[in-house]
C-alpha atoms as a PDB file:
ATOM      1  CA  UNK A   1    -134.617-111.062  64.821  1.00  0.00           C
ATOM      2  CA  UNK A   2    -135.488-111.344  68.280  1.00  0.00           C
ATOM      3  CA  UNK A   3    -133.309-109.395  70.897  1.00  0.00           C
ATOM      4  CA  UNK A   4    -131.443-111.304  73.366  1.00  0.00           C
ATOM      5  CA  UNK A   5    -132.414-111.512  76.742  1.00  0.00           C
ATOM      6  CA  UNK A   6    -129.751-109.933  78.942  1.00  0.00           C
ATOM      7  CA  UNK A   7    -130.423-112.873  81.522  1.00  0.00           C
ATOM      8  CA  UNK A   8    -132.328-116.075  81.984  1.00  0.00           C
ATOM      9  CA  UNK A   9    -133.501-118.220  84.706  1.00  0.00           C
ATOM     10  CA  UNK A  10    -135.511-120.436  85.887  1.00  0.00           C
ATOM     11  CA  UNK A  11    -138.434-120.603  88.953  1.00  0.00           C
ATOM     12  CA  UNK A  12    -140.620-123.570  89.679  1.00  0.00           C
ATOM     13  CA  UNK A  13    -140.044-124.951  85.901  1.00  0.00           C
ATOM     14  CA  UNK A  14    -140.788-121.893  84.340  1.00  0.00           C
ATOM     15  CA  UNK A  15    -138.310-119.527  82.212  1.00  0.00           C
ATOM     16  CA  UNK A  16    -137.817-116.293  82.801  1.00  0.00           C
ATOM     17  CA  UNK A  17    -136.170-114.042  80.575  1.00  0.00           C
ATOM     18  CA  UNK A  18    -134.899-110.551  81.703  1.00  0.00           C
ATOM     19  CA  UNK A  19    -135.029-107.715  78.487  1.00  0.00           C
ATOM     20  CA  UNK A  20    -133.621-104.078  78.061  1.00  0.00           C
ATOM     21  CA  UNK A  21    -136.501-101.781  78.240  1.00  0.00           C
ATOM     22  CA  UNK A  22    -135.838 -99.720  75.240  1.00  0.00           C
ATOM     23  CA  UNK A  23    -139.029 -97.689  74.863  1.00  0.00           C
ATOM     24  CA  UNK A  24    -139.167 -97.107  78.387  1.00  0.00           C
ATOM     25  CA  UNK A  25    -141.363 -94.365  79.786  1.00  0.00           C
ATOM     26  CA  UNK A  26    -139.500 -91.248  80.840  1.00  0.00           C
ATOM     27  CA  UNK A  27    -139.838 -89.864  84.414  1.00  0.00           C
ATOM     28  CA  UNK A  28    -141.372 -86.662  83.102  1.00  0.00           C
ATOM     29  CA  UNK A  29    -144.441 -88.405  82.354  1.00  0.00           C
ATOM     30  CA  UNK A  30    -145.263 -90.278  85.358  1.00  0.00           C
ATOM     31  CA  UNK A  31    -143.875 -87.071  87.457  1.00  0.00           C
ATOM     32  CA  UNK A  32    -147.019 -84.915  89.085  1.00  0.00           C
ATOM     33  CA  UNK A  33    -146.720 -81.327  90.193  1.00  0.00           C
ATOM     34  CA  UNK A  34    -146.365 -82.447  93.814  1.00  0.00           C
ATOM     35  CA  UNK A  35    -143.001 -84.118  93.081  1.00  0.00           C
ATOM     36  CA  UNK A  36    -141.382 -83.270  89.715  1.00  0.00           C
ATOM     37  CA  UNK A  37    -137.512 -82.320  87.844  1.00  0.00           C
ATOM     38  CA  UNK A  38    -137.217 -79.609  85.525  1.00  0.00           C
ATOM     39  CA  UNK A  39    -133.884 -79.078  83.225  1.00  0.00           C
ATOM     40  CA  UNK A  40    -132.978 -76.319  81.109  1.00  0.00           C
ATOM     41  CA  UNK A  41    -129.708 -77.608  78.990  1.00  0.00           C
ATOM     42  CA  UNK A  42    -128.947 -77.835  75.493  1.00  0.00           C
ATOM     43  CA  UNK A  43    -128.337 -81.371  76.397  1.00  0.00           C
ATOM     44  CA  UNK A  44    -131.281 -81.865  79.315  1.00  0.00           C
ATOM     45  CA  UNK A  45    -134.174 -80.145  78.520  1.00  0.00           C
ATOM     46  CA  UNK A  46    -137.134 -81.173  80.756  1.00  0.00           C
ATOM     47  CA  UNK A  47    -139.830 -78.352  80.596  1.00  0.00           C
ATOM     48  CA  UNK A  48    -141.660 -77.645  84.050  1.00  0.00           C
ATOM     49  CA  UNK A  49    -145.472 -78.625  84.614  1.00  0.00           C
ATOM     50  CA  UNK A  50    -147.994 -76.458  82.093  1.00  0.00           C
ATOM     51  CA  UNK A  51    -145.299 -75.081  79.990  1.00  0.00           C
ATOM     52  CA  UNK A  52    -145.901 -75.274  76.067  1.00  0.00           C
ATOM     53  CA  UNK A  53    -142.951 -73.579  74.901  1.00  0.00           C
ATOM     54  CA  UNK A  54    -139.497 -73.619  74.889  1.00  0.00           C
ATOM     55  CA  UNK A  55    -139.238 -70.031  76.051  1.00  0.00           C
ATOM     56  CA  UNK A  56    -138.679 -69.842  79.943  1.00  0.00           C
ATOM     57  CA  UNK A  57    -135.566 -70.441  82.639  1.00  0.00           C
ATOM     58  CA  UNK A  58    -135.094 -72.005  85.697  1.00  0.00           C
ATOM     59  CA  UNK A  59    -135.008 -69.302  88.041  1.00  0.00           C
ATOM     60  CA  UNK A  60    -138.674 -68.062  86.795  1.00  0.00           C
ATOM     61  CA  UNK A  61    -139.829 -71.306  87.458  1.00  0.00           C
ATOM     62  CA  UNK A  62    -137.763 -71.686  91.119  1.00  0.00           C
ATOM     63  CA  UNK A  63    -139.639 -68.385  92.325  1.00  0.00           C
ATOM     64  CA  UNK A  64    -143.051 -69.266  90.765  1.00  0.00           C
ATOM     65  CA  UNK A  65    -142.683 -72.336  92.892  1.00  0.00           C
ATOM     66  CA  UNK A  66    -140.787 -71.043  96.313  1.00  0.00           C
ATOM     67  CA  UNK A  67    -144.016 -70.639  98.588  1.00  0.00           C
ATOM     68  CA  UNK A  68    -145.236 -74.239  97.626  1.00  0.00           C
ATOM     69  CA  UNK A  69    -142.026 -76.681  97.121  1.00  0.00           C
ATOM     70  CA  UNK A  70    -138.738 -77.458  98.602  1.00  0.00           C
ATOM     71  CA  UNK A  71    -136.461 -76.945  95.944  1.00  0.00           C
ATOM     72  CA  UNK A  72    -133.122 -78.592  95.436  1.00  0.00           C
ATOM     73  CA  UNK A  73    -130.729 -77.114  92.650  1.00  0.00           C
ATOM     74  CA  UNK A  74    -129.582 -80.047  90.491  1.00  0.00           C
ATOM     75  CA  UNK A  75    -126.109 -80.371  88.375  1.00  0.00           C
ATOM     76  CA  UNK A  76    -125.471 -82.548  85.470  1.00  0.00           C
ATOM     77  CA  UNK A  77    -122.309 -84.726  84.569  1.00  0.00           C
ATOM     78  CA  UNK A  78    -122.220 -84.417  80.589  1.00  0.00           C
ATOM     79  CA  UNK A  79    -119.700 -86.480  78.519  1.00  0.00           C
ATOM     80  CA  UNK A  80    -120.929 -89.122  76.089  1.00  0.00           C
ATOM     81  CA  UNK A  81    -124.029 -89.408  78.481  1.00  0.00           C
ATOM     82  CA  UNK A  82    -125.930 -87.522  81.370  1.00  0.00           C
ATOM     83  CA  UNK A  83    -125.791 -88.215  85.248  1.00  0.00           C
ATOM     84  CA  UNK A  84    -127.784 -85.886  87.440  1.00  0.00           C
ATOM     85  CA  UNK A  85    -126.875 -85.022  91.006  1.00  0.00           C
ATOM     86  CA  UNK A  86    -128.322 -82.761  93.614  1.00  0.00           C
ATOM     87  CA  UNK A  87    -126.085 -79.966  93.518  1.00  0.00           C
ATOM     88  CA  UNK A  88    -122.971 -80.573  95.664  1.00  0.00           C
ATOM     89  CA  UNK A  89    -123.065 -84.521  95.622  1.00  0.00           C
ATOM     90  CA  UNK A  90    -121.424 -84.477  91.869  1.00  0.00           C
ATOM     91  CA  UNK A  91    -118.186 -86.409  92.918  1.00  0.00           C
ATOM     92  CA  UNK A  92    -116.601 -86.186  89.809  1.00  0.00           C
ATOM     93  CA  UNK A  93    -113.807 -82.735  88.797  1.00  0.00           C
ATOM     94  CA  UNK A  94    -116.047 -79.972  88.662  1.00  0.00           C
ATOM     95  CA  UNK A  95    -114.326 -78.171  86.213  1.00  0.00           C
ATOM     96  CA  UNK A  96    -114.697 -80.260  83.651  1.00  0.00           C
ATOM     97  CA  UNK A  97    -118.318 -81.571  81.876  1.00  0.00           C
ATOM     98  CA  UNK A  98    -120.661 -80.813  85.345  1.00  0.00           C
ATOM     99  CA  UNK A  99    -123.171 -77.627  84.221  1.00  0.00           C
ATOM    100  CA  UNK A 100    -126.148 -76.716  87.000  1.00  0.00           C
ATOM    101  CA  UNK A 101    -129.270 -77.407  84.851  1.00  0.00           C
ATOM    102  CA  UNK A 102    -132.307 -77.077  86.577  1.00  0.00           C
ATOM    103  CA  UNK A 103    -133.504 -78.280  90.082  1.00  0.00           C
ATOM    104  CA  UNK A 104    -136.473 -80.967  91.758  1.00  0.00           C
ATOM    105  CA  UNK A 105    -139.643 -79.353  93.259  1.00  0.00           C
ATOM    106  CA  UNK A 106    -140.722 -81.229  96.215  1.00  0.00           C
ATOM    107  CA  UNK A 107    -144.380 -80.238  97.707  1.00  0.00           C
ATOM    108  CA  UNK A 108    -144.415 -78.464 101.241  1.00  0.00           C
ATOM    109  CA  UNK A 109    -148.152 -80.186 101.623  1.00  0.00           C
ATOM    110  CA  UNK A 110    -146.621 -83.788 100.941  1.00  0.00           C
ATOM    111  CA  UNK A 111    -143.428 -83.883 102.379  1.00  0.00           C
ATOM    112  CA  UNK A 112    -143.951 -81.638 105.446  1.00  0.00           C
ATOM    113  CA  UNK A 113    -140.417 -82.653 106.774  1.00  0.00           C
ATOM    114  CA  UNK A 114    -137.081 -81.449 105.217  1.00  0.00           C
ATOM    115  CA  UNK A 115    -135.384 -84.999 105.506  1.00  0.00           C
ATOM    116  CA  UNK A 116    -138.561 -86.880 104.005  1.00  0.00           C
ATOM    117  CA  UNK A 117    -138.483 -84.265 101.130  1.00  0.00           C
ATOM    118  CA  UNK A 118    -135.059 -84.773 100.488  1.00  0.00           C
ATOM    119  CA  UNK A 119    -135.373 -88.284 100.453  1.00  0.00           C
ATOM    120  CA  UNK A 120    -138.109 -87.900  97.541  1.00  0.00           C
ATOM    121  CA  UNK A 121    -135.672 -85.306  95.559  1.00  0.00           C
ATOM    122  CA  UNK A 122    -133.145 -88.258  95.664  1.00  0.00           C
ATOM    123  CA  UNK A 123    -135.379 -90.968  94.690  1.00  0.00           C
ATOM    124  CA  UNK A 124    -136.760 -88.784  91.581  1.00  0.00           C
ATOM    125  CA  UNK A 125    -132.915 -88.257  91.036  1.00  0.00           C
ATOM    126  CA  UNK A 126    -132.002 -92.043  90.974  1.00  0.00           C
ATOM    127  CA  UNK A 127    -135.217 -92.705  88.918  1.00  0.00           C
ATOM    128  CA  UNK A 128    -134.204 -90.277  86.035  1.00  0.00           C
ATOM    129  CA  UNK A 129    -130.039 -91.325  86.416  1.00  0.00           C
ATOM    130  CA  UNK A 130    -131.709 -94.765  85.600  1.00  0.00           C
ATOM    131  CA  UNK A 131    -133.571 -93.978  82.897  1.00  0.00           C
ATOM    132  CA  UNK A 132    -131.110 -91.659  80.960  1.00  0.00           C
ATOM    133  CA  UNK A 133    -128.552 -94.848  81.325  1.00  0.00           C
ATOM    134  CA  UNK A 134    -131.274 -97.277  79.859  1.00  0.00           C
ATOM    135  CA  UNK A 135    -131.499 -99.351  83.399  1.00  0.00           C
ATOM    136  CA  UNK A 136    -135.189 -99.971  82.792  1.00  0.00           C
ATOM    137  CA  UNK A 137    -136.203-103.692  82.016  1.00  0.00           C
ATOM    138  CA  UNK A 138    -138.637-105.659  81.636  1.00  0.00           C
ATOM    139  CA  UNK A 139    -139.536-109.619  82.165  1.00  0.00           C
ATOM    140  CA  UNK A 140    -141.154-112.544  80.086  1.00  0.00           C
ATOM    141  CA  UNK A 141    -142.264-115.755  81.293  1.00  0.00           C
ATOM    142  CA  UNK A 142    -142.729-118.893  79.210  1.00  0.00           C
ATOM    143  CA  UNK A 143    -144.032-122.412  80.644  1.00  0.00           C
ATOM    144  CA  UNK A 144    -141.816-125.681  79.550  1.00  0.00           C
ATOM    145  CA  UNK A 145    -143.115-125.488  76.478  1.00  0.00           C
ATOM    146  CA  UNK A 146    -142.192-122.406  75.560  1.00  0.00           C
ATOM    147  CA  UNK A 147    -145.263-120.768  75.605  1.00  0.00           C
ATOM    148  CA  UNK A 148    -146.302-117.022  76.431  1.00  0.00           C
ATOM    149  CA  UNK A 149    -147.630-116.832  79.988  1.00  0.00           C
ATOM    150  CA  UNK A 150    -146.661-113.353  81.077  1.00  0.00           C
ATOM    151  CA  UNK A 151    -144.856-109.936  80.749  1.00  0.00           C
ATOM    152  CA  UNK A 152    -144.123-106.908  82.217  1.00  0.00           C
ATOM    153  CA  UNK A 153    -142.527-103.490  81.580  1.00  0.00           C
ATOM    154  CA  UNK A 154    -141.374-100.496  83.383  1.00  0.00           C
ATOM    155  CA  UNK A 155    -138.622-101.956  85.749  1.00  0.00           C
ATOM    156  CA  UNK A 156    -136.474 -99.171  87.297  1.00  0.00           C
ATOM    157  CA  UNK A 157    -133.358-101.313  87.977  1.00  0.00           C
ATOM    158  CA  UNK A 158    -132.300-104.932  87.207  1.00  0.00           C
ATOM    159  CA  UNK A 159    -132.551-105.870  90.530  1.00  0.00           C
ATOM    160  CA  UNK A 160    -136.524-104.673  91.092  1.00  0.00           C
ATOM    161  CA  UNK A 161    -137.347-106.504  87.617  1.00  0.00           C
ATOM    162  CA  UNK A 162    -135.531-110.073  88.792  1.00  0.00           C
ATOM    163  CA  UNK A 163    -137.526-109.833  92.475  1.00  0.00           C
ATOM    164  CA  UNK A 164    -141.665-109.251  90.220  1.00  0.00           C
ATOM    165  CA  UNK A 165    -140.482-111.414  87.663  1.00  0.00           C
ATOM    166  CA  UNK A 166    -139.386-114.165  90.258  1.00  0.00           C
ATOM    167  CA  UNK A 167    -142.965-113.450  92.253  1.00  0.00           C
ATOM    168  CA  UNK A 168    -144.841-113.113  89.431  1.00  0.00           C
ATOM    169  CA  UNK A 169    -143.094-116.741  87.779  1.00  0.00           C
ATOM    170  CA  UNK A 170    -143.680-118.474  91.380  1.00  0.00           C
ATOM    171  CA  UNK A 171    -147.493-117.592  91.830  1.00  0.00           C
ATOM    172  CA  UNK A 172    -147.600-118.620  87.637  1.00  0.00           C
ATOM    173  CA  UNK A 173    -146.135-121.753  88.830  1.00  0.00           C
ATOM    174  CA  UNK A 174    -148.348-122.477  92.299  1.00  0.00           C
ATOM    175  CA  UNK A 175    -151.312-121.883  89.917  1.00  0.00           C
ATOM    176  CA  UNK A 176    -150.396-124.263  87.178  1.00  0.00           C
ATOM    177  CA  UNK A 177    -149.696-127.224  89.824  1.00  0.00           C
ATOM    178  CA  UNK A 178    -152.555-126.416  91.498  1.00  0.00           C
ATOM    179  CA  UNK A 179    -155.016-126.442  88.148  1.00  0.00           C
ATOM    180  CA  UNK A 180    -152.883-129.893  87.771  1.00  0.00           C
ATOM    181  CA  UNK A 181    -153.744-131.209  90.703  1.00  0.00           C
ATOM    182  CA  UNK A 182    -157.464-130.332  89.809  1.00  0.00           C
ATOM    183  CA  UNK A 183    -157.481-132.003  86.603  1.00  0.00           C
ATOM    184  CA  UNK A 184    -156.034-135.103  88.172  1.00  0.00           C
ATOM    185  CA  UNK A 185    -158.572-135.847  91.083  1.00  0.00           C
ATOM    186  CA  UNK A 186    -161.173-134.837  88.727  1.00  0.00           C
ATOM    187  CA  UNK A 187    -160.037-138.065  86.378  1.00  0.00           C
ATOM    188  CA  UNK A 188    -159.572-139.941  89.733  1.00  0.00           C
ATOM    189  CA  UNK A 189    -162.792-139.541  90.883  1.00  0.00           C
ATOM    190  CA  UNK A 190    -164.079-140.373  87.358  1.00  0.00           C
ATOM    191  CA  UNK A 191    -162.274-143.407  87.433  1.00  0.00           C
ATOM    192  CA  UNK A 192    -160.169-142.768  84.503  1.00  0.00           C
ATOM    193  CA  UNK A 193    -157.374-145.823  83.209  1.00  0.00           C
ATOM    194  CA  UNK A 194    -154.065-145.194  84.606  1.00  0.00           C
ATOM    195  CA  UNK A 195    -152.709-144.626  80.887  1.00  0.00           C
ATOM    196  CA  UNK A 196    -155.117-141.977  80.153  1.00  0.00           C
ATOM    197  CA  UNK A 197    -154.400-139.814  82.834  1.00  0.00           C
END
């Protein structure tokens, strides 16, 4: 049985159907050691770059580190799910379900300015909030006959995923008419019947 699509559209007489990622990649795999999120919770366990085991702790790691990265402390919201924060922007009754788990390295090198590196903790934050709450999607687009013409996976957010897969379904389209347009002065020049066309 096929899943349903969370939401479906149409662009230039194509469909486009909007999916739940649900093997999407997890943020510790496309993170690098310039910009990366470790975690060391019974319920958030990210392991830092080059580790193999599970024996180490995050203020090791946070002076092995110091010289090189900007690091930001990060807290995490458990009850029935996880919601990270950057320590200090958790909103929600801090004595109840919010534990300090780990923190974001951010390279000195790369983000030579305090704001810009801050800005990069926070993006890496919203990327993994995303993921742990499954708001990762992905597209398919099918021509009037209901036939395969492209898909995509991967999308951080619903509303990134609607804005490729509307792109990506409007250049589909241009190219179609445009292949259609071919094939018809090709018959006119050829002086094909009317009915055959």
């Amino acid at each position: 049985m096929q899943e349903e699509a969370l939401e479906k559209f149409e662009v230039d007489g194509l469909t486009v159907k909007i999916f739940r990622d649900n093997d999407a990649t997890s943020p510790a795999d496309w993170s690098y050691d310039g910009l990366f999120l470790i975690g060391n919770h019974r319920d958030f366990y990210v392991k830092p770059p080059g580790v193999k085991d599970r024996h180490w702790d995050v203020e090791s790691v946070m002076e092995q580190y110091a010289k090189t990265h900007r690091i930001y402390p990060i807290e995490a919201y458990i009850h029935g799910g996880v919601a990270l924060y950057l320590r200090g922007k958790c909103m929600i009754d801090r004595q109840w379900d919010v534990s300090q788990v780990g923190a974001v390295f951010v390279s000195k090198k790369e983000w030579r300015y305090e704001k810009k590196a801050f800005k990069a903790a926070e993006a890496l934050i919203k990327g993994w909030n995303q993921y742990l709450s499954g708001d990762v999607y992905n597209y398919v687009i099918k021509d009037e006959d209901g036939d395969h013409l492209d898909s995509c996976s991967g999308f951080y957010g619903e509303e990134h995923v609607r804005e490729e897969a509307t792109a990506v379904a409007k250049s589909l389209a241009k190219d179609i008419r445009t292949k259609k347009q071919a094939r018809l002065k090709a018959k006119i020049k050829n002086k094909v019947p009317l009915s055959k066309r």
